[in-house]
N, C-alpha and C. Protein backbone atom coordinates (compact mmCIF):
# COMPACT_ATOMS: atom_id res chain seq x y z
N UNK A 1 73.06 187.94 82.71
CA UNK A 1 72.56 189.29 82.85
C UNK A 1 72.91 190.07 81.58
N UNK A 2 71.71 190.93 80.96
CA UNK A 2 71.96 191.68 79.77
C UNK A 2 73.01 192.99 80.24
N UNK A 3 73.53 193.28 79.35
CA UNK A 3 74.32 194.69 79.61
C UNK A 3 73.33 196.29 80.02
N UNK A 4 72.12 195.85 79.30
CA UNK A 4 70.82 196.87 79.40
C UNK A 4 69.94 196.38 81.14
N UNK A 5 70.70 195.59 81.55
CA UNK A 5 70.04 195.55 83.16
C UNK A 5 71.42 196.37 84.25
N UNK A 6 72.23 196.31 83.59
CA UNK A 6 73.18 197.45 84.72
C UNK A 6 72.33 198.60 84.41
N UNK A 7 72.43 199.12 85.66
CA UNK A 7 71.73 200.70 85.32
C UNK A 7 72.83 201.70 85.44
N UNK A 8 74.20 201.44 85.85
CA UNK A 8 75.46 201.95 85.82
C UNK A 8 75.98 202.59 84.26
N UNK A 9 75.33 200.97 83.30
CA UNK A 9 75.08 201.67 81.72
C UNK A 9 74.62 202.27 81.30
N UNK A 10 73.75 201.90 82.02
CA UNK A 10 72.24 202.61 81.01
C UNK A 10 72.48 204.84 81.69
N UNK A 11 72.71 204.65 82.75
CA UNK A 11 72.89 206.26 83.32
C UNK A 11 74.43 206.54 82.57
N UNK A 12 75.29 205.75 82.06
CA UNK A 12 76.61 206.25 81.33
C UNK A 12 75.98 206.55 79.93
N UNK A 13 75.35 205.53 79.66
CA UNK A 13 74.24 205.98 78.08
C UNK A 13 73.59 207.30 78.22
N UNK A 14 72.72 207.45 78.87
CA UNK A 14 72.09 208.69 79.06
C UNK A 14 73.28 210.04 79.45
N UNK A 15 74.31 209.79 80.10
CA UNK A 15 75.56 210.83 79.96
C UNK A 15 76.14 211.34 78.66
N UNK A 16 76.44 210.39 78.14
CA UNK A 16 77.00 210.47 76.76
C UNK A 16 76.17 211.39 75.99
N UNK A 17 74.21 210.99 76.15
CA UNK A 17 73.95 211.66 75.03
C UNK A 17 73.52 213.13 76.03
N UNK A 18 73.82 213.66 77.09
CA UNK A 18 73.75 214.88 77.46
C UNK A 18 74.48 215.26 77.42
N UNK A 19 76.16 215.00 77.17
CA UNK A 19 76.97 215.40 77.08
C UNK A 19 76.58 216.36 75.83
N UNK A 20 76.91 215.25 74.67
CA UNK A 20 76.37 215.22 73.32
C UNK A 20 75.01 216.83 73.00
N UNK A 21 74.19 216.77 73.54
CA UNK A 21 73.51 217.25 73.46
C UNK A 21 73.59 219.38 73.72
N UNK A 22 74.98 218.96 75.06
CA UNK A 22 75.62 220.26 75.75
C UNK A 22 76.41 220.89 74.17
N UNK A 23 76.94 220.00 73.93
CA UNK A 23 78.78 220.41 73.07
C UNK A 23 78.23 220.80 71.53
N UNK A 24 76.96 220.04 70.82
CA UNK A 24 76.79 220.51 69.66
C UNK A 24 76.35 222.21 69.09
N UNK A 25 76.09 222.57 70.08
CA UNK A 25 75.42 223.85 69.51
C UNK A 25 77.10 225.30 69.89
N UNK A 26 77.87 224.54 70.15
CA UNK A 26 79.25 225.27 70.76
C UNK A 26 79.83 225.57 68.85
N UNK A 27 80.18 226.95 68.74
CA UNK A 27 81.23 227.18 67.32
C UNK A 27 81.95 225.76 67.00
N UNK A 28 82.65 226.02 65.95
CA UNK A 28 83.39 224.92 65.28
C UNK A 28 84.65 225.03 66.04
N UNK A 29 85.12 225.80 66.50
CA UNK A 29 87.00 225.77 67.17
C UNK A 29 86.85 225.15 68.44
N UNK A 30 85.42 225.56 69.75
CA UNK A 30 85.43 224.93 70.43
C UNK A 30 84.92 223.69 70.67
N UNK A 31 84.13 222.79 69.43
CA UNK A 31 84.12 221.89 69.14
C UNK A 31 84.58 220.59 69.25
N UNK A 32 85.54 221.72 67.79
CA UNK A 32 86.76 220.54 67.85
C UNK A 32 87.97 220.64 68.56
N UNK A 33 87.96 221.22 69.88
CA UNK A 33 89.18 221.25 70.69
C UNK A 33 88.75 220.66 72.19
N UNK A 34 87.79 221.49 72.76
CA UNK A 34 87.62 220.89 74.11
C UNK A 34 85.49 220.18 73.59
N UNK A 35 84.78 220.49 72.99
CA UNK A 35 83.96 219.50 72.88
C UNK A 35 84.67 218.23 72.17
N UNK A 36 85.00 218.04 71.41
CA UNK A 36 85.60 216.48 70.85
C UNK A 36 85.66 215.51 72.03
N UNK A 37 86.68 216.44 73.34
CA UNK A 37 87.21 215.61 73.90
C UNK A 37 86.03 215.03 74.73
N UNK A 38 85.07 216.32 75.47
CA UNK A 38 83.95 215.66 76.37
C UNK A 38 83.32 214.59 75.92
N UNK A 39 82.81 214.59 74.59
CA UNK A 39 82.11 213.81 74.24
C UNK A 39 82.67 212.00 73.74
N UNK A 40 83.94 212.22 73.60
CA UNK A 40 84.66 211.09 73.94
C UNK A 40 85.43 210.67 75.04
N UNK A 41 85.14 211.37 76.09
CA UNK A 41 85.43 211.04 77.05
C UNK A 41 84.21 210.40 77.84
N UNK A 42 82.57 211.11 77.83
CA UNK A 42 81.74 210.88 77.90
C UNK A 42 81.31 209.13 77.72
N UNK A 43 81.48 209.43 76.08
CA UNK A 43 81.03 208.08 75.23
C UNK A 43 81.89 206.75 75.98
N UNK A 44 82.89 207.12 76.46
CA UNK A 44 84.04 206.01 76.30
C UNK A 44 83.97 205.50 77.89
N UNK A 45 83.05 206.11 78.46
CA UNK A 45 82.20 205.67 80.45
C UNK A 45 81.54 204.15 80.15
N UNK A 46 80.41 204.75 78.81
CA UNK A 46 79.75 203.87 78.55
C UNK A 46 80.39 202.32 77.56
N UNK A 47 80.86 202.38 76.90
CA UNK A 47 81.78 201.80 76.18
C UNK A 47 82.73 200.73 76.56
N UNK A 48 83.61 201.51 77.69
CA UNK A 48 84.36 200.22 78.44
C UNK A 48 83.60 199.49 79.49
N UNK A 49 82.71 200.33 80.04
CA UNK A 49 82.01 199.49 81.25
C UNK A 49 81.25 198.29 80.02
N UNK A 50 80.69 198.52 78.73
CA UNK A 50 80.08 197.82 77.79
C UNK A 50 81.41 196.24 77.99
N UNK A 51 82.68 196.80 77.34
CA UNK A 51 83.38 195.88 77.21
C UNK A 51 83.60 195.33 78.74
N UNK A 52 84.00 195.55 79.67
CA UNK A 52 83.87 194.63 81.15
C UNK A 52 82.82 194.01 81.10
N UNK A 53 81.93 194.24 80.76
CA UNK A 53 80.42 193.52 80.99
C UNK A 53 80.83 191.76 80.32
N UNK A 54 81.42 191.99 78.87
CA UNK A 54 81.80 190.78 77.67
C UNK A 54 83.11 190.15 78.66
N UNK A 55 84.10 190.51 79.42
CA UNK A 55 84.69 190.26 79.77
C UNK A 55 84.14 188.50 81.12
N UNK A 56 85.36 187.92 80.68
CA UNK A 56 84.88 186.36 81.85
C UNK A 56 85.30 186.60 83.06
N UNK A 57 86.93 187.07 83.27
CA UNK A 57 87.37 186.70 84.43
C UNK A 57 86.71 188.38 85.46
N UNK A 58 86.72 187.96 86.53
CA UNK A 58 86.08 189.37 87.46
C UNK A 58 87.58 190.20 87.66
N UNK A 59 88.88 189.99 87.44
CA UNK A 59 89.88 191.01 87.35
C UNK A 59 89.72 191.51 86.27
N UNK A 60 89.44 190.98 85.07
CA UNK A 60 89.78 192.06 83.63
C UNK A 60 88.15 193.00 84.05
N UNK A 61 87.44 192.53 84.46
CA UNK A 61 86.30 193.46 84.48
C UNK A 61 86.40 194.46 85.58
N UNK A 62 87.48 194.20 86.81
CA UNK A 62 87.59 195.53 87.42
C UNK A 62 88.53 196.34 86.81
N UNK A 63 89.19 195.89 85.66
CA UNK A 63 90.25 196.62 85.33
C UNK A 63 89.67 197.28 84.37
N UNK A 64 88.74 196.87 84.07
CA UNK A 64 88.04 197.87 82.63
C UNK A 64 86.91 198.87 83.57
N UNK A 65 86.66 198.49 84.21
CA UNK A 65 85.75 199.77 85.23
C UNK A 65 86.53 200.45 86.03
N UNK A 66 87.97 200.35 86.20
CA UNK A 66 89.04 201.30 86.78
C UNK A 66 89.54 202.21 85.84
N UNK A 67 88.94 201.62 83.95
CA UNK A 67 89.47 202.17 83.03
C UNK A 67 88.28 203.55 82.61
N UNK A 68 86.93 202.96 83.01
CA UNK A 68 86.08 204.16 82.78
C UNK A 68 86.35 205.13 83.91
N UNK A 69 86.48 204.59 84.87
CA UNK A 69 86.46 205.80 85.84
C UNK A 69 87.67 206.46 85.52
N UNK A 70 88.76 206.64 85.18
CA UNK A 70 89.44 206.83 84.35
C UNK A 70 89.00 208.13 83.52
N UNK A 71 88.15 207.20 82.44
CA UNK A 71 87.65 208.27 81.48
C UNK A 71 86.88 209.49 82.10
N UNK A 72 86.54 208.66 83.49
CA UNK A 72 85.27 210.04 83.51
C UNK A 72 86.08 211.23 84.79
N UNK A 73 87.21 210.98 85.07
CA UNK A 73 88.09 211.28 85.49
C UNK A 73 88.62 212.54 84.51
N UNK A 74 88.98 211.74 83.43
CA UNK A 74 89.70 212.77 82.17
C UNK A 74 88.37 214.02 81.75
N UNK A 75 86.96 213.55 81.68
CA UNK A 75 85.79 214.31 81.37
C UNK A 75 85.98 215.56 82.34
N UNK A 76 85.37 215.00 83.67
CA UNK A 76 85.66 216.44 84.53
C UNK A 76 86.95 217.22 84.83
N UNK A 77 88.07 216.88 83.94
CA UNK A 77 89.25 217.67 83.87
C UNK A 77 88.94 218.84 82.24
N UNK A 78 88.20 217.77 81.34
CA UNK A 78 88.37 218.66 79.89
C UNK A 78 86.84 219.54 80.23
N UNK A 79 85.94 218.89 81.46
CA UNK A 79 84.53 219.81 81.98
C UNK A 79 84.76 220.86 82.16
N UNK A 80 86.09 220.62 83.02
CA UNK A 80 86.58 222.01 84.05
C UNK A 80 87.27 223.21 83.25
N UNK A 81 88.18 222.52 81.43
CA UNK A 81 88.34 223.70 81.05
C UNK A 81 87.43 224.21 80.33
N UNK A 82 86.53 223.65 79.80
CA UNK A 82 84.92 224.23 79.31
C UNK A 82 84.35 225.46 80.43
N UNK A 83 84.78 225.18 81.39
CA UNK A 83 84.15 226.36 82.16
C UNK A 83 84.90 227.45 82.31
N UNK A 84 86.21 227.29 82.25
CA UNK A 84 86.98 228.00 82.35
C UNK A 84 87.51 229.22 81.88
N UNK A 85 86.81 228.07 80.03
CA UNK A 85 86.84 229.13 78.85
C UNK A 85 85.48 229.11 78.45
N UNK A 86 84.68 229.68 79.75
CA UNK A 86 83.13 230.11 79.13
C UNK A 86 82.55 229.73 77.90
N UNK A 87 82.74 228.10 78.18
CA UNK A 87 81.85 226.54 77.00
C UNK A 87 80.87 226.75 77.82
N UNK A 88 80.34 226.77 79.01
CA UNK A 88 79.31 225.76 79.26
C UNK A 88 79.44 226.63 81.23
N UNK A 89 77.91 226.87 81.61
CA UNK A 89 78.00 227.57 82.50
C UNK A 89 78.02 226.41 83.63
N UNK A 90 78.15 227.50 84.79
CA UNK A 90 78.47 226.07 86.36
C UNK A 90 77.45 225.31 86.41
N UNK A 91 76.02 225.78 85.94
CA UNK A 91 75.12 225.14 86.54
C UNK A 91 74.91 224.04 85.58
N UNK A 92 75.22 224.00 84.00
CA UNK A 92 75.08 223.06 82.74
C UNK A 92 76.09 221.71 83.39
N UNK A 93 77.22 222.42 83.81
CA UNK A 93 78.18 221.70 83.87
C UNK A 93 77.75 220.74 85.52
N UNK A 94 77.44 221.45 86.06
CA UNK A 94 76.97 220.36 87.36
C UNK A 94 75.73 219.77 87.02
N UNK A 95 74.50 220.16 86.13
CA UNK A 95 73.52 219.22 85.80
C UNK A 95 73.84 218.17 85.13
N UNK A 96 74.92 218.37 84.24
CA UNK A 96 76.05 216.79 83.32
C UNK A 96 76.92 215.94 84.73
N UNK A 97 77.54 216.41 85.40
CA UNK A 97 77.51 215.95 86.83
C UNK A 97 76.66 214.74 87.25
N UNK A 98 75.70 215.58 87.38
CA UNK A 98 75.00 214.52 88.38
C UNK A 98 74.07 213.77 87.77
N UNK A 99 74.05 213.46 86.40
CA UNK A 99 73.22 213.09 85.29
C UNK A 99 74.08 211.30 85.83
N UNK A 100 75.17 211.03 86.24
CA UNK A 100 76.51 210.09 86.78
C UNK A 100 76.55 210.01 88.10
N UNK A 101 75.67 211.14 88.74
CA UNK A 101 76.10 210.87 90.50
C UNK A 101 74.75 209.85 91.15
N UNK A 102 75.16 209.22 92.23
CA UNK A 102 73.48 209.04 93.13
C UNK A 102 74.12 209.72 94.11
N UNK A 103 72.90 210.14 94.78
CA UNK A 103 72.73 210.23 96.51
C UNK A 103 73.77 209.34 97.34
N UNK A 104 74.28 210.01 98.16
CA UNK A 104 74.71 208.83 98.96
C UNK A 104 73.97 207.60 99.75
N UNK A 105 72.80 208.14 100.02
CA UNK A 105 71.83 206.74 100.36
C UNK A 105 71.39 206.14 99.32
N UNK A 106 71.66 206.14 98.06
CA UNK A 106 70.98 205.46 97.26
C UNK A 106 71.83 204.48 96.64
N UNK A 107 72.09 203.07 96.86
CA UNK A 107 72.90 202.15 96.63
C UNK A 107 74.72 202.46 96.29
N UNK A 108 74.90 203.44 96.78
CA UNK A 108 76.42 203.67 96.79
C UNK A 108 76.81 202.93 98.79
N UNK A 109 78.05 202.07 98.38
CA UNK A 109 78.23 201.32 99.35
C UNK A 109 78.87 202.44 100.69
N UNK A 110 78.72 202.48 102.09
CA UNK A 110 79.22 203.53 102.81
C UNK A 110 80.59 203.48 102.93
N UNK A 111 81.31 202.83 102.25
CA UNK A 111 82.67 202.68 102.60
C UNK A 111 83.22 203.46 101.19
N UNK A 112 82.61 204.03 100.40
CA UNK A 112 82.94 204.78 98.87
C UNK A 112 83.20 206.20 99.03
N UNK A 113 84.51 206.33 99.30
CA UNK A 113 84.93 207.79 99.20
C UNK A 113 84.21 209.37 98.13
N UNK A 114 84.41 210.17 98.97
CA UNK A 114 83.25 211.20 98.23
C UNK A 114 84.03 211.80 97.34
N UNK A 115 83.51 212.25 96.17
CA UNK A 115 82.85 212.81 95.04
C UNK A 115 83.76 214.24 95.09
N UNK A 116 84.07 214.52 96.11
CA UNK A 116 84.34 215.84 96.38
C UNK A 116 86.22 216.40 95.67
N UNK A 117 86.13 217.53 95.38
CA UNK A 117 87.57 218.10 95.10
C UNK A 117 87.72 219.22 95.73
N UNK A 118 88.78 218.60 95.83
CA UNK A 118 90.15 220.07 96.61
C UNK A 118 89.45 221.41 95.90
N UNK A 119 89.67 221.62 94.51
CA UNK A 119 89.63 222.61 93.95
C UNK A 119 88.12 223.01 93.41
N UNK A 120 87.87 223.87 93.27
CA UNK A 120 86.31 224.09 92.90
C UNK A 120 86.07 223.74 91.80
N UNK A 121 85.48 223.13 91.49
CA UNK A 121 84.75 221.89 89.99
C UNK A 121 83.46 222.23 90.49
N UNK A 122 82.30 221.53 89.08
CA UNK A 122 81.18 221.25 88.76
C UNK A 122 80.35 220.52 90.00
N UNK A 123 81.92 219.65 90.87
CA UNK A 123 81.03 218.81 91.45
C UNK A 123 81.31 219.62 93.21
N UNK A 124 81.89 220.60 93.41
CA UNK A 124 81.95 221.21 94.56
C UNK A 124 80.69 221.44 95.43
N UNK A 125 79.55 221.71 94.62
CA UNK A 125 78.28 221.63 95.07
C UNK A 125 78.12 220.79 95.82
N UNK A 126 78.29 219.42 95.11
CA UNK A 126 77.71 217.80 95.73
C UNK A 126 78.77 217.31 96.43
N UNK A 127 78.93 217.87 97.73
CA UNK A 127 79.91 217.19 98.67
C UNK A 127 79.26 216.08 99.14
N UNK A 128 77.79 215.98 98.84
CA UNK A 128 76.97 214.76 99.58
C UNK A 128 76.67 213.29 98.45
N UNK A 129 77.39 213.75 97.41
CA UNK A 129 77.10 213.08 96.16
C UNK A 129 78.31 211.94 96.27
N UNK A 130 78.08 211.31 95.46
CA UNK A 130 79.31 210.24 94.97
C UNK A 130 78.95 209.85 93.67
N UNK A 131 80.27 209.45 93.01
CA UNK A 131 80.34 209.12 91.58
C UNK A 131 79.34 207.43 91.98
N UNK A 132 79.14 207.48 90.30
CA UNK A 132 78.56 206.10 90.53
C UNK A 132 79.33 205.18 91.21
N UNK A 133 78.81 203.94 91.94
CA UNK A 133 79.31 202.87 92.98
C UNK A 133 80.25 201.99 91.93
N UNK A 134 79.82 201.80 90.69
CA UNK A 134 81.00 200.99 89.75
C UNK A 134 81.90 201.84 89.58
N UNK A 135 81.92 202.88 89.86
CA UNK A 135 83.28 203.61 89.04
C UNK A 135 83.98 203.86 90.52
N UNK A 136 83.78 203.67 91.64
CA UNK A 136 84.35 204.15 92.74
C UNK A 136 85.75 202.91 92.71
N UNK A 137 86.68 203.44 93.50
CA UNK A 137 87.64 202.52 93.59
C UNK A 137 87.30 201.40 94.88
């Protein structure tokens, strides 16, 4: 199987470059302080799930998709201070969201814990959402 037939990639590809697309037009200070990080936090979804893919044994490859979720873990923490400090409005920030979420009927397994946080985030909206099914634990 090519790495371009996960569609887990290919929607972390398409994250990256909306991320990308959010953070460039932001001044130079917020840039390079909290955009830097989205966008490598972003990039780095797609990236390790890339490297699990090269990976042989099926433990190093859950351990490298425990490592993106991870990253995208760290994203909606550096998302959340983008909003915080009026980077990027609720609704930008939940359309980058779900650019990564499916439906819950849509191939996310029913046993995959929800999407949802305690605290009000981007993704408070989508209590019906879930992170992608590879990145779920």
């Amino acid at each position: 199987m090519d790495i371009d037939d996960l569609e887990i990639y290919r929607e972390s590809m398409r994250f990256g470059d909306a991320v990308w697309n959010e953070v460039t037009p932001w001044d130079y200070f917020a840039k390079d302080t909290v955009g830097k990080q989205l966008v490598r936090c972003a990039n780095s979804i797609a990236a390790t799930i890339a490297e699990s893919h090269g990976r042989f044994h099926s433990t190093e490859n859950k351990n490298f998709c425990r490592y993106a979720r991870g990253s995208l873990q760290k994203f909606i923490t550096f998302l959340t201070k983008a909003q915080n400090r009026n980077l990027i409005s609720p609704e930008s920030a939940t359309t980058l969201i779900n650019v990564l979420t499916f439906s819950a009927s849509a191939s996310t397994p029913t046993s995959a814990p929800s999407a949802k946080r305690e605290s009000p985030s981007p993704r408070s909206k989508g209590d019906n959402l879930r992170i992608a099914p590879f990145l779920n634990p």
